[in-house]
Protein backbone atom coordinates (compact mmCIF):
# COMPACT_ATOMS: atom_id res chain seq x y z
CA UNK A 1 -1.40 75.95 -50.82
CA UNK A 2 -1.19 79.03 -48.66
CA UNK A 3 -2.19 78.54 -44.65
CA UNK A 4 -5.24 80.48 -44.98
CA UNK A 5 -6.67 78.59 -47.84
CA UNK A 6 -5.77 75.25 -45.87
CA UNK A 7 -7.14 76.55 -43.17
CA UNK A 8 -10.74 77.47 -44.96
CA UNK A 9 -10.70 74.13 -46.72
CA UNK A 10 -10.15 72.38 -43.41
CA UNK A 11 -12.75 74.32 -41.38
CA UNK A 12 -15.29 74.05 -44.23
CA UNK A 13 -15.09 70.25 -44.50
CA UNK A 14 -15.18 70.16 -40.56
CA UNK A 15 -18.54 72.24 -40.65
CA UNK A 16 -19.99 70.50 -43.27
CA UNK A 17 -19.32 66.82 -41.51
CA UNK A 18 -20.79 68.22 -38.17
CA UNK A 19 -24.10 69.43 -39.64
CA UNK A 20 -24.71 66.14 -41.11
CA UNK A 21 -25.88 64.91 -37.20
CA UNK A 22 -27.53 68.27 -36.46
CA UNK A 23 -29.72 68.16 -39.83
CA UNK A 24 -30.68 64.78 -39.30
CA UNK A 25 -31.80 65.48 -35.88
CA UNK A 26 -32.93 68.36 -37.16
CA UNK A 27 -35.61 66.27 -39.47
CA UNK A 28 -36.33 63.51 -36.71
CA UNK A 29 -37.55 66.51 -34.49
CA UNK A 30 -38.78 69.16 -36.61
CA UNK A 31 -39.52 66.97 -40.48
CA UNK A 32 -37.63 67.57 -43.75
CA UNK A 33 -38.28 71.33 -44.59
CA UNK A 34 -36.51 73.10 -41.78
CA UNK A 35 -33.95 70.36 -41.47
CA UNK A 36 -33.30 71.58 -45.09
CA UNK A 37 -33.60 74.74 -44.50
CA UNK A 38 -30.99 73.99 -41.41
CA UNK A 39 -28.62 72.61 -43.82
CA UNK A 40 -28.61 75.34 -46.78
CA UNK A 41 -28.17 77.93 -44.12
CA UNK A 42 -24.96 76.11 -43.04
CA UNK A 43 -24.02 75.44 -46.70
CA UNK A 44 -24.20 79.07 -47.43
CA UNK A 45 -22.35 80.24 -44.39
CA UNK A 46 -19.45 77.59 -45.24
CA UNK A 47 -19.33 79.15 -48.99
CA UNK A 48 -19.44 82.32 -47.21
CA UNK A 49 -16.50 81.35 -45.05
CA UNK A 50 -14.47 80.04 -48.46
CA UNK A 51 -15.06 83.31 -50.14
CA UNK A 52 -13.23 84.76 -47.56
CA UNK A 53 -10.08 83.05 -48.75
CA UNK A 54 -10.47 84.05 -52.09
CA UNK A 55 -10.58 87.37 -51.31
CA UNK A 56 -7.83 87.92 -48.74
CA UNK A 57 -6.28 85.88 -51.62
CA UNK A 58 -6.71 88.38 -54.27
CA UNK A 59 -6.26 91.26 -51.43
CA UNK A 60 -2.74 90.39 -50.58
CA UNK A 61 -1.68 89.84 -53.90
CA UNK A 62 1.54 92.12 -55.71
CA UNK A 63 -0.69 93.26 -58.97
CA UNK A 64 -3.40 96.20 -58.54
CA UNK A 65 -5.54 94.23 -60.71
CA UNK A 66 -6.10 90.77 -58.52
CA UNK A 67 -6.44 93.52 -55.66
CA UNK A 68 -9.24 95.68 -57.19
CA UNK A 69 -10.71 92.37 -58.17
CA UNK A 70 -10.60 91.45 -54.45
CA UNK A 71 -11.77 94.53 -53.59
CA UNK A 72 -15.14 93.87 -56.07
CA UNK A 73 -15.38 90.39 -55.13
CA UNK A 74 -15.51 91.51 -51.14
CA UNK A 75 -19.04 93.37 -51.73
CA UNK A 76 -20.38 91.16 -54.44
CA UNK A 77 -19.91 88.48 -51.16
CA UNK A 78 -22.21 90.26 -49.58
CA UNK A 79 -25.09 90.77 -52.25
CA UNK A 80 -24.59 87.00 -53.37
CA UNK A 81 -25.17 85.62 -49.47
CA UNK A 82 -28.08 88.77 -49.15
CA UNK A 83 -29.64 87.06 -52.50
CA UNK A 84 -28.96 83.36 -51.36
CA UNK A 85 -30.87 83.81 -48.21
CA UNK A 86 -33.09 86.91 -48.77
CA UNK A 87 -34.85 84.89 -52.13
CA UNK A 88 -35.55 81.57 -50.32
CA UNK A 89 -36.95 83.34 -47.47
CA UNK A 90 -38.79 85.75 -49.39
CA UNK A 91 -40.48 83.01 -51.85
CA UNK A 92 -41.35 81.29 -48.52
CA UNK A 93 -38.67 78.23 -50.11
CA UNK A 94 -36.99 77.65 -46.72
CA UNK A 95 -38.69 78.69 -43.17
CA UNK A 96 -36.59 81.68 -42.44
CA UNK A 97 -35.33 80.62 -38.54
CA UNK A 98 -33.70 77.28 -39.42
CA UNK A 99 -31.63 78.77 -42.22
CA UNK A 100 -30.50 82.03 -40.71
CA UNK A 101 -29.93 79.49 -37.27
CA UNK A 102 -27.68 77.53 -39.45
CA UNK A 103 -26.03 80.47 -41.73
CA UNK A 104 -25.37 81.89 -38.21
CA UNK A 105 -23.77 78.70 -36.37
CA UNK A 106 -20.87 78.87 -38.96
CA UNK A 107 -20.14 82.01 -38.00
CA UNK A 108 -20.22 81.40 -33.88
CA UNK A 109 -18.42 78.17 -34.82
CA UNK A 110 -15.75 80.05 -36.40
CA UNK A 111 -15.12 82.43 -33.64
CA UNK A 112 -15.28 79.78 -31.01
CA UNK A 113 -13.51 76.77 -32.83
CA UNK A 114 -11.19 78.33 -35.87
CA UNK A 115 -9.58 82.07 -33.95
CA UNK A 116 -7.27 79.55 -31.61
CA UNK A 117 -6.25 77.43 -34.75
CA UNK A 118 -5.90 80.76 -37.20
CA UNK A 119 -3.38 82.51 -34.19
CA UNK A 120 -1.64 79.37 -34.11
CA UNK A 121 -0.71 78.62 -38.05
CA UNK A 122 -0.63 82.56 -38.76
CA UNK A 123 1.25 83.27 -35.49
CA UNK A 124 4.04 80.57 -35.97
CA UNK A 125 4.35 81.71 -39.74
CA UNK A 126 5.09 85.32 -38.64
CA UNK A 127 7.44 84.05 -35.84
CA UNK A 128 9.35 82.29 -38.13
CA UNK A 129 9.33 84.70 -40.77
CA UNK A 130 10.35 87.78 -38.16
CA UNK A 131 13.35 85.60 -37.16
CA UNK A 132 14.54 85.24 -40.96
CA UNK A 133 14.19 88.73 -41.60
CA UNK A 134 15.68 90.36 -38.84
CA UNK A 135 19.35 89.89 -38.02
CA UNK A 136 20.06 88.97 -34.10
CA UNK A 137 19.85 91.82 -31.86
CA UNK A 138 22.77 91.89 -29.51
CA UNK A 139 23.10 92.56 -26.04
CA UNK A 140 23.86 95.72 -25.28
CA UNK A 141 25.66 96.56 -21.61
CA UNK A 142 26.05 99.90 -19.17
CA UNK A 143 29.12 100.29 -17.67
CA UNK A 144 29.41 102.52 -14.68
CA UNK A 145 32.60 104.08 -13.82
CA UNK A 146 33.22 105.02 -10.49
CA UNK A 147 35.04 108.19 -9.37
């Protein structure tokens, strides 16, 4: 499994097991609707945050095919999450501030918890790999001669 899709899985899971608390507070303070509401906006945003994998997946890979796939699935991300909030909100389904509050906190979790753990398993992986590519660089001197 490549880092970034660990790394999706991982954060995903994380996300998932901390709105469990916040939607049930959530429904002690507020009753079951926005609570749900609450909770698909954070189960969206996670799937959001998955399909991000899959496409820097099929992105990066060696065939033109996979990538113009990746390139397709990048916008139809963006018309599936438009659709998976825009409908609920539009039937009236789902009260529209609890689920755009929740779709949003897995993005501001992202930046704040996941950018220091991405630079740190992407960073060491490019260390390592610029130090098995490249061959040692040696020292190089200046000599002065004097007169």
């Amino acid at each position: 499994m490549s880092p970034h899709w660990r790394l999706a899985l991982w954060y995903a899971a994380w996300i998932c097991v901390g709105a469990a608390p916040v939607g049930a507070v959530a429904w002690l303070l507020y009753g079951a609707v926005p609570a749900g509401a609450l909770l698909y906006g954070v189960g969206m945003g996670a799937a959001s945050f998955v399909s991000i994998a899959a496409t820097v997946s099929m992105l990066t890979a060696r065939s033109s095919l996979w990538q113009g796939l990746g390139m397709a699935f990048f916008a139809a991300r963006y018309g599936f999450l438009a659709g998976a909030l825009g409908i609920p909100a539009y039937a009236g389904l789902w009260p529209l501030g609890p689920m755009l509050f929740g779709f949003a906190a897995v993005y501001v979790a992202e930046n704040v918890v996941l950018l220091p753990g991405v630079s740190r398993v992407l960073g060491g992986t490019r260390a390592k790999r610029a130090t098995d590519v490249r061959p040692g660089r040696k020292k190089l001197e200046r000599r002065v001669v004097e007169r």
